[in-house]
Protein backbone atom coordinates (compact mmCIF):
# COMPACT_ATOMS: atom_id res chain seq x y z
CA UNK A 1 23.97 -121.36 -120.23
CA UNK A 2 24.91 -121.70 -123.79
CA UNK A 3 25.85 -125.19 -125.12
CA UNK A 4 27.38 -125.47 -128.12
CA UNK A 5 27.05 -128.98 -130.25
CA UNK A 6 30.18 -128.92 -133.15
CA UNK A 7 29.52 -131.05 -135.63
CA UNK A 8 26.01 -132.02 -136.38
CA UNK A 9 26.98 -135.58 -138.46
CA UNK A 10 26.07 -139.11 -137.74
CA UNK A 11 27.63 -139.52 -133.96
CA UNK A 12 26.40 -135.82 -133.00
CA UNK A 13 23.26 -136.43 -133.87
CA UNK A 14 22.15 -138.31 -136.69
CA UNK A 15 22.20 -142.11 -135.75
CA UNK A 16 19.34 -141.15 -133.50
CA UNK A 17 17.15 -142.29 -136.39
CA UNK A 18 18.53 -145.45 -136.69
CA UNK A 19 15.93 -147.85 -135.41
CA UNK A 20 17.82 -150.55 -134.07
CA UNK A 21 20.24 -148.83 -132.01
CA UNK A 22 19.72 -148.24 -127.79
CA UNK A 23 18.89 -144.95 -127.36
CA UNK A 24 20.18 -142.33 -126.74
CA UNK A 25 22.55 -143.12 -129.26
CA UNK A 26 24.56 -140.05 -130.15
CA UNK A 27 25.53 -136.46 -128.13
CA UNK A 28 22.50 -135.02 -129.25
CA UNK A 29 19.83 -137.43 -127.95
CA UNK A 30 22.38 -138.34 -124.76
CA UNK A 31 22.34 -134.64 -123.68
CA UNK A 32 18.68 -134.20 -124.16
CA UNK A 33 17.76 -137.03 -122.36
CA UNK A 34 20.42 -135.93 -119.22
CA UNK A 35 18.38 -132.17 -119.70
CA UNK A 36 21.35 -130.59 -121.19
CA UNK A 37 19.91 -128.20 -123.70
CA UNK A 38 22.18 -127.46 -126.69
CA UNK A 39 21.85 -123.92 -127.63
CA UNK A 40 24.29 -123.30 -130.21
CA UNK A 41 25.46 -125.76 -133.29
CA UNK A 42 27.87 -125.65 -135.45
CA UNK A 43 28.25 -127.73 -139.09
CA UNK A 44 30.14 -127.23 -142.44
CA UNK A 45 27.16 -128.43 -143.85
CA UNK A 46 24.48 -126.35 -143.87
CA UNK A 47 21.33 -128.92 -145.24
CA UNK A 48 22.60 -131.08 -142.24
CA UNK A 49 22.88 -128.02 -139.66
CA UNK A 50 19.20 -126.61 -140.52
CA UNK A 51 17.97 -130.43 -140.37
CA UNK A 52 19.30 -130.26 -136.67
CA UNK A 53 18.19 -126.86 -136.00
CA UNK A 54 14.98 -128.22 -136.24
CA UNK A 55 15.09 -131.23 -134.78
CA UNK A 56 16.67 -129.54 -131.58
CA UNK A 57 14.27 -126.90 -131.76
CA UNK A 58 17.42 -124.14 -132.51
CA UNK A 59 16.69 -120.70 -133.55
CA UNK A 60 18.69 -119.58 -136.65
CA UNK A 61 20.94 -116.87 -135.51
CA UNK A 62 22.58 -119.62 -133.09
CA UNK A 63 23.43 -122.04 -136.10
CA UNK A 64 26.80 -121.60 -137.56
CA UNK A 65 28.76 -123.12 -140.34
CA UNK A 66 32.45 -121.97 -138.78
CA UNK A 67 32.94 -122.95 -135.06
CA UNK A 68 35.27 -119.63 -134.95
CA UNK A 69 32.02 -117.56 -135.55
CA UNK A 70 29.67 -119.38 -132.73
CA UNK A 71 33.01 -119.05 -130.35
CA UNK A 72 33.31 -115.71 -130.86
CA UNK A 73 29.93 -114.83 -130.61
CA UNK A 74 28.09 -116.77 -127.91
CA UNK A 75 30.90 -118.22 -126.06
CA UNK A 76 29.53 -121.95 -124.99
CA UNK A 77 30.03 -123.02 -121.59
CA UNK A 78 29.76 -126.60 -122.51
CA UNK A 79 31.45 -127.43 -126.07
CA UNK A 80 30.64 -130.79 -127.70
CA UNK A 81 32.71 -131.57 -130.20
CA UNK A 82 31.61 -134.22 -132.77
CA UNK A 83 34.08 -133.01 -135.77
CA UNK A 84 36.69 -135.05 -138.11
CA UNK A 85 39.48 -135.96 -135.84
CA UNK A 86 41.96 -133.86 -137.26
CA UNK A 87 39.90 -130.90 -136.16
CA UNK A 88 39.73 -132.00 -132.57
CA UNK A 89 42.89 -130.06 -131.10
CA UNK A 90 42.38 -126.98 -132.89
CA UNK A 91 38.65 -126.65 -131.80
CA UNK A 92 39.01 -127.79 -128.08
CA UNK A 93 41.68 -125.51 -127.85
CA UNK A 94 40.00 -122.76 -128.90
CA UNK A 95 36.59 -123.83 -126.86
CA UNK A 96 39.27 -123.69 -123.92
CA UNK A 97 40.45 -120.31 -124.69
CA UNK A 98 37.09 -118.87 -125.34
CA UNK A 99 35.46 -120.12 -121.69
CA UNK A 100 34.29 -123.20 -121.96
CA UNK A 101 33.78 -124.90 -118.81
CA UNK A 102 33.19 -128.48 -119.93
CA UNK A 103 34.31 -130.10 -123.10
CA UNK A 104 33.08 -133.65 -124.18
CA UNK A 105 34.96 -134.32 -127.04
CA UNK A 106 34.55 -137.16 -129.83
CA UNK A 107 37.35 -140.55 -129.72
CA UNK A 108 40.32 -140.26 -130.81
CA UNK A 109 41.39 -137.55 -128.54
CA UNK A 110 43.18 -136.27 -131.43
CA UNK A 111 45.13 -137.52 -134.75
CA UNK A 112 48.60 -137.04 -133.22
CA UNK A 113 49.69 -137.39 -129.46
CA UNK A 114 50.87 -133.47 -129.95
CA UNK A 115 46.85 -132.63 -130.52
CA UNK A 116 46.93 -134.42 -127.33
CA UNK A 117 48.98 -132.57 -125.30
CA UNK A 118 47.97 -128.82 -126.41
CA UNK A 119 44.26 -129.89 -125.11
CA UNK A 120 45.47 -130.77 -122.01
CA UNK A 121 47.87 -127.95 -121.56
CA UNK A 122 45.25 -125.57 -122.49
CA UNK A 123 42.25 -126.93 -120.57
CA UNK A 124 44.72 -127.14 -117.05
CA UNK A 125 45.21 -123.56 -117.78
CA UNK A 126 42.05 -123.08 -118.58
CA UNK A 127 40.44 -124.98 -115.74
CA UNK A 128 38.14 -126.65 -118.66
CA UNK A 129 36.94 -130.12 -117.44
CA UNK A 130 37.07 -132.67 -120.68
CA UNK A 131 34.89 -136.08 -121.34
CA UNK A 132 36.69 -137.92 -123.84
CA UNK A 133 33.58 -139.95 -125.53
CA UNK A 134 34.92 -143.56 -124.82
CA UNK A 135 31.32 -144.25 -123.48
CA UNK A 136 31.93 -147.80 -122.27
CA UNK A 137 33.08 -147.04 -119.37
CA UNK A 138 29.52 -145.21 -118.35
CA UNK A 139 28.33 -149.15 -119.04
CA UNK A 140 27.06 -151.49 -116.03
CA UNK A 141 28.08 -154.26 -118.19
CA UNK A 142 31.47 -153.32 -118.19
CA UNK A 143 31.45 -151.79 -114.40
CA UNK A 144 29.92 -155.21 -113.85
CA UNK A 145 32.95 -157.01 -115.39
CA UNK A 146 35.34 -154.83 -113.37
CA UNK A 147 34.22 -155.59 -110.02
CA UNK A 148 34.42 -159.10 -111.08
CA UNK A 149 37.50 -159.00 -112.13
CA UNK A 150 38.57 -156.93 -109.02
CA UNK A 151 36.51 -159.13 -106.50
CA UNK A 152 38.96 -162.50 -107.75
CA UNK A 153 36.20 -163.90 -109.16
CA UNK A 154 37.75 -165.53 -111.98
CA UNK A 155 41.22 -165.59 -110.10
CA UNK A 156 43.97 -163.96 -111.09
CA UNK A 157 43.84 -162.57 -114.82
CA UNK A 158 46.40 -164.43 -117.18
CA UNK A 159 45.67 -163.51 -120.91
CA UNK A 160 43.08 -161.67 -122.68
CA UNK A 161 42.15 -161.88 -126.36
CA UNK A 162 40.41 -158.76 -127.65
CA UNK A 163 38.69 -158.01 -130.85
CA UNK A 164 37.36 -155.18 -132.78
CA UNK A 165 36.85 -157.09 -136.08
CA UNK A 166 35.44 -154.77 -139.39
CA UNK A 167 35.85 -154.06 -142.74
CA UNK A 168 39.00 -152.81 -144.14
CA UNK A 169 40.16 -149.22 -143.99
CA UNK A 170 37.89 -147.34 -146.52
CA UNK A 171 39.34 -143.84 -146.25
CA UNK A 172 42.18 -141.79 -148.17
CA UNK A 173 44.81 -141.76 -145.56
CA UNK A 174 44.75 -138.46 -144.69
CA UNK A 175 47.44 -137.66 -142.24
CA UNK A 176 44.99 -135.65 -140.37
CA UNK A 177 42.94 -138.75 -139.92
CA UNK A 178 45.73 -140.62 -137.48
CA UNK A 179 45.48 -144.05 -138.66
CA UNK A 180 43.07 -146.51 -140.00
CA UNK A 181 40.56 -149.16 -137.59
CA UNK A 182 43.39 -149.88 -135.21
CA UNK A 183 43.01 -146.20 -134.33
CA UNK A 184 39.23 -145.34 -135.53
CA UNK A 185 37.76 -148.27 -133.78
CA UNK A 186 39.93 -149.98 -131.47
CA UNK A 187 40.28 -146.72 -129.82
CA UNK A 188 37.34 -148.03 -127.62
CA UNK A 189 38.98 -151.03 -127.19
CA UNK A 190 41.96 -150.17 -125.74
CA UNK A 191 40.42 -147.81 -123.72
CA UNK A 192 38.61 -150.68 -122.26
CA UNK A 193 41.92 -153.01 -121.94
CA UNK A 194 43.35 -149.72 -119.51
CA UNK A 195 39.98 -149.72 -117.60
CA UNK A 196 39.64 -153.05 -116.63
CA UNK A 197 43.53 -154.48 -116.33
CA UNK A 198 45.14 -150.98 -115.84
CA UNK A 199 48.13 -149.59 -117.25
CA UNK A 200 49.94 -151.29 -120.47
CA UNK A 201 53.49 -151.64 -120.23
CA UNK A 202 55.17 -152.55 -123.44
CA UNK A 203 53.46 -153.57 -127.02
CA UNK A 204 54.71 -155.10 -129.93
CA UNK A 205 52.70 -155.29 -133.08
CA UNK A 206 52.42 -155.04 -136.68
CA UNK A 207 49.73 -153.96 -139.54
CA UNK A 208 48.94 -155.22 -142.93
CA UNK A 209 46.99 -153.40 -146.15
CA UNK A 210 45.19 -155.45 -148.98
CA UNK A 211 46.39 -154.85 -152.24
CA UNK A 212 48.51 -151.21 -151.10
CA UNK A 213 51.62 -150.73 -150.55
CA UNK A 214 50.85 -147.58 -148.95
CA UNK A 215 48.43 -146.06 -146.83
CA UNK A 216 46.95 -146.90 -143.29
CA UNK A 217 45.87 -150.67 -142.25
CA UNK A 218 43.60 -152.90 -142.85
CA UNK A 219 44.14 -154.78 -139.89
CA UNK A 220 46.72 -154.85 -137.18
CA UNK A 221 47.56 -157.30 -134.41
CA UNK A 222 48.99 -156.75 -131.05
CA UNK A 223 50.62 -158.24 -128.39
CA UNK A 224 50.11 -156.24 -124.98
CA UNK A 225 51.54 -156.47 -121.58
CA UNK A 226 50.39 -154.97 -118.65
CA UNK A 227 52.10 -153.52 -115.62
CA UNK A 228 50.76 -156.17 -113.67
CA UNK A 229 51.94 -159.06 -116.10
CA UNK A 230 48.63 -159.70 -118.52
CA UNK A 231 48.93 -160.51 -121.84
CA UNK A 232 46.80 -159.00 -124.12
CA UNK A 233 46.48 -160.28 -127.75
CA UNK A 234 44.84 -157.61 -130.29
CA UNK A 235 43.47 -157.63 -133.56
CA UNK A 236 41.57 -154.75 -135.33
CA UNK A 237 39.97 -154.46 -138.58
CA UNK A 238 40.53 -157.75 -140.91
CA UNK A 239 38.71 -157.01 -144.22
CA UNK A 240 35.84 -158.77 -142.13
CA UNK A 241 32.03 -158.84 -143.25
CA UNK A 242 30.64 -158.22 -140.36
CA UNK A 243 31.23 -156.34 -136.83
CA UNK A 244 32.33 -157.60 -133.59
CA UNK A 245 33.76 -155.98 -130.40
CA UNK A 246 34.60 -158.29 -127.92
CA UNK A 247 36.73 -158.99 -124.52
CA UNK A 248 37.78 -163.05 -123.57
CA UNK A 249 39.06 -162.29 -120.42
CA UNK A 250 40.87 -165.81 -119.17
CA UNK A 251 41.84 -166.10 -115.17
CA UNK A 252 43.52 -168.95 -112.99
CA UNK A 253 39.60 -169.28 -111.49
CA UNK A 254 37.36 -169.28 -114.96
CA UNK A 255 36.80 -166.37 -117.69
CA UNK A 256 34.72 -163.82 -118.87
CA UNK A 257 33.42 -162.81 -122.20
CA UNK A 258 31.83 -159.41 -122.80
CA UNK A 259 31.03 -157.79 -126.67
CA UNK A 260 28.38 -155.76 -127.61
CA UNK A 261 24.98 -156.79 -126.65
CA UNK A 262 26.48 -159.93 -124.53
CA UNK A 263 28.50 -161.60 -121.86
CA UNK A 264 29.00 -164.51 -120.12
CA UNK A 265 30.77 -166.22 -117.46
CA UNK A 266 32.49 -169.62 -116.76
CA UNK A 267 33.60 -170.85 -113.96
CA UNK A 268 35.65 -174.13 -113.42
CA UNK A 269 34.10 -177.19 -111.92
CA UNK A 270 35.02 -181.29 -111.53
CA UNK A 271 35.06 -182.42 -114.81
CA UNK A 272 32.16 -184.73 -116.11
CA UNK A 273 34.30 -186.15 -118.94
CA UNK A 274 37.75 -186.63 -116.81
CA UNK A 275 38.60 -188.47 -114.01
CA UNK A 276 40.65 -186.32 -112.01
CA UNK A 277 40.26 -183.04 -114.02
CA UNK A 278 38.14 -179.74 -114.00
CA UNK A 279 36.62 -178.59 -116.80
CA UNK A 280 35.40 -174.49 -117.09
CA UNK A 281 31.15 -173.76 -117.66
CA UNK A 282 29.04 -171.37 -118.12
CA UNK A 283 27.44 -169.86 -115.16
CA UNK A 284 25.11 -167.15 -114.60
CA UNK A 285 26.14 -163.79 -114.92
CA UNK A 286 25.25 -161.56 -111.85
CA UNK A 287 22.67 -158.96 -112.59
CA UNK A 288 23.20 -155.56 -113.36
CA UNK A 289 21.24 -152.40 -113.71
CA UNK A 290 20.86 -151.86 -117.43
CA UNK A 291 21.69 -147.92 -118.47
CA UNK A 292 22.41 -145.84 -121.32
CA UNK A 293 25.85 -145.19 -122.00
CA UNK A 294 25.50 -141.76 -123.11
CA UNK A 295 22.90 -140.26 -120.90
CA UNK A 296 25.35 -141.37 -118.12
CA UNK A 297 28.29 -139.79 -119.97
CA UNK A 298 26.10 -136.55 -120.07
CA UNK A 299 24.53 -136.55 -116.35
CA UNK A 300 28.53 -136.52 -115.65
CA UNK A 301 28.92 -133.65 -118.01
CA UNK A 302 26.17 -132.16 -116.15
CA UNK A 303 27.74 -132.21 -112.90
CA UNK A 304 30.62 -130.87 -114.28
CA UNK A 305 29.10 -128.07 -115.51
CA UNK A 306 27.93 -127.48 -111.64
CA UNK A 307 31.67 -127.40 -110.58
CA UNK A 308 31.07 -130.63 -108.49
CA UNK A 309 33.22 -133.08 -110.53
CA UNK A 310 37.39 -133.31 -109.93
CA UNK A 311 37.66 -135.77 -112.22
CA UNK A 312 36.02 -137.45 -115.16
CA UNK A 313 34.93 -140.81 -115.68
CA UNK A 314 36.65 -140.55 -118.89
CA UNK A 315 39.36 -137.85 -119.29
CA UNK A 316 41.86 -136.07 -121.55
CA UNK A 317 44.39 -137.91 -119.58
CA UNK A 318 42.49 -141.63 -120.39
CA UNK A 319 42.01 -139.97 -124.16
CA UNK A 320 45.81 -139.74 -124.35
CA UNK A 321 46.90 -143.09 -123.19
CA UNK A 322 44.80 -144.55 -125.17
CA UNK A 323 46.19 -142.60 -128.79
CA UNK A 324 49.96 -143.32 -126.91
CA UNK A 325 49.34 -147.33 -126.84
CA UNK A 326 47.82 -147.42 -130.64
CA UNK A 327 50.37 -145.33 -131.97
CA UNK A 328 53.34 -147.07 -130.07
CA UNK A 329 51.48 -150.76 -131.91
CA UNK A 330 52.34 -148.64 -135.69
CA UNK A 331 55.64 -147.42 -134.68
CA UNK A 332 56.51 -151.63 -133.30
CA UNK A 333 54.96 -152.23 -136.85
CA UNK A 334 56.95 -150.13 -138.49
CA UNK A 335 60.53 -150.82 -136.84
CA UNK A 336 59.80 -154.71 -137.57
CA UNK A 337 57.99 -155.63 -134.41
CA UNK A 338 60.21 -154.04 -131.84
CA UNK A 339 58.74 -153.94 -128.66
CA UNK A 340 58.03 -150.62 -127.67
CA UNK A 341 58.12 -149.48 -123.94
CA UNK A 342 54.92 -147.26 -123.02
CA UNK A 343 54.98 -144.16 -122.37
CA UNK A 344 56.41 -143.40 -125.59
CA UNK A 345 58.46 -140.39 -126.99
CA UNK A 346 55.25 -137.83 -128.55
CA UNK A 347 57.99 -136.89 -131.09
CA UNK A 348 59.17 -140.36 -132.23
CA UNK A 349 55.89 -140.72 -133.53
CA UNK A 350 55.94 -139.75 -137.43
CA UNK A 351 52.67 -140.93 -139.08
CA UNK A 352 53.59 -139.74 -142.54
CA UNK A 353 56.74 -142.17 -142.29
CA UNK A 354 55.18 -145.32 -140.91
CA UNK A 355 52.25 -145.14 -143.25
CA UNK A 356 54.16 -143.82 -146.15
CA UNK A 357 52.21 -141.04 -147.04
CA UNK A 358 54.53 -138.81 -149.08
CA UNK A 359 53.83 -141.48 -151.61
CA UNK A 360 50.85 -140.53 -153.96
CA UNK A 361 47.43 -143.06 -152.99
């Protein structure tokens, strides 16, 4: 079978050598290690694409620097696509068209929930499977949390507080880009929100820049609310110095906190401090089996490829709620913190406007 790796940069394949990361770390090493052989590649760069060539152990004539080429001439029947986001659409579509049984594709879905929609319209006509790469749902730890959550464990969930906290938007707010770490890195994160509390209801937010008056965020905040009556309170980005994802998930029973590389849980017990009281501490967290994100993503793309998968773990349809909620929180920004009711209308959505783009950066 031919498999087809588009885009050869850091998440396709080069933060394999960073040392500190769990491997398998990027498409590359999480199909190898699944024993999905990519074939084919595709890169603009061509230093970059011979450097994987190598590595992957490629023969020439299947590297390409224009993904039209490598569709046209050894149609893939699994495309991964690991490309800028603004190319997502046009390339899946395309990988659709040409055959392509299985598509993982690279978060965000797309820079615009029109992107979106043409993947999925294409791949249900196309009968093209699609992994969207929001990889923490292949994670025990966050399976884990789930069946907590769903067992009653902590009671009945009442607010959450989640965080993807980073540097400042560092980019040149390109409208192809889609927005700035609300949508580059909290993708994940509100991904994870719809996974473990289901599906969100209304959000009202609002973003701020440093020092621009135009241009995508540097941070935005959120307040979330769930069909079933959570509250969720979001931030994203913050001009912080340092990196944190993280999940404070408070019920009537205890809570739950889950980032990356940790978790905890704390339960409520008769207070040592207050007569008549209960406080909340920590107690164990159950045990898990410890895997790797993406060589479960892949073994799914795997069976997939087999024809023995209906539906993904992580699909177009997951990809698009997850651009829908993020781009309703800049549209609430936008129209002064009006709550916006999800789903939202795909055309009310004009990214140029709310970010002010027409101005020159």
């Amino acid at each position: 079978m031919n498999i087809a790796l588009i885009g050869c940069g850091r998440i396709g394949f080069l933060l394999e050598n960073d040392p500190l990361r769990y491997k398998p770390c990027t498409h590359f090493g999480g199909a190898s290690s699944a024993g999905v052989k990519i074939t084919h590649a595709c890169d603009i760069n061509r230093d970059r694409l011979d450097r994987f060539g190598t590595t992957a152990g490629i023969p020439g004539k299947n590297l390409f620097e224009d993904y039209r080429e490598l569709l046209n001439a050894a149609p893939p029947d699994m495309a991964i696509i690991a490309t800028w986001t603004e190319s997502h659409d046009r390339i899946a579509v395309e990988a659709a068209r040409s055959g392509a049984a299985v598509i993982v594709l690279e978060k965000p879905m797309a820079s615009t929930l029109q992107g979106c929609g043409a993947i999925i319209d294409e791949c249900r006509k196309s009968k093209t499977a699609v992994i969207i790469s929001h990889e923490r749902r292949y994670d025990s730890r966050y399976r884990k949390t789930k069946g907590l959550i769903d067992a009653g464990k902590i009671g009945r969930v009442m607010t959450v507080h989640a965080s993807i906290l980073t540097g400042g938007y560092s980019g040149t707010s390109d409208p192809g880009e889609g927005g700035g770490p609300l949508l580059h890195d909290g993708t994940h994160l509100i991904d994870m929100i719809r996974f473990l509390f289901g599906e969100i209801d209304s959000v009202e937010g609002e973003f701020q820049r440093s020092g621009r008056a135009h241009g995508f965020e540097d941070r935005a905040c959120a307040w979330l609310k769930t069909r079933e009556g959570i509250d969720i309170f979001l931030e994203a980005g913050g001009n912080r110095k340092y990196f944190v994802f993280e999940l404070e998930i408070s019920g009537t029973l205890g809570k739950i906190i889950i980032g990356n590389g940790y978790e905890s849980l704390h339960l409520n017990r008769v207070s040592k401090h207050y007569t008549g009281f209960r406080d909340i501490t920590a107690a164990r967290f159950p045990k898990y089996r410890k895997n790797n994100c993406f060589h479960d993503l892949y073994r799914e793309a795997k069976t997939a490829l087999a024809g023995k998968t209906k539906r993904t773990t992580s699909s177009a349809a997951d990809g698009y709620r997850a651009l829908e909620v993020i781009h309703a929180i800049y549209l609430s920004s936008h129209m002064n913190r009006k709550t916006i009711k999800i789903p939202v209308d795909r055309e009310s959505i004009d990214l140029k406007k709310i970010f002010d783009l027409k101005k020159k950066l």
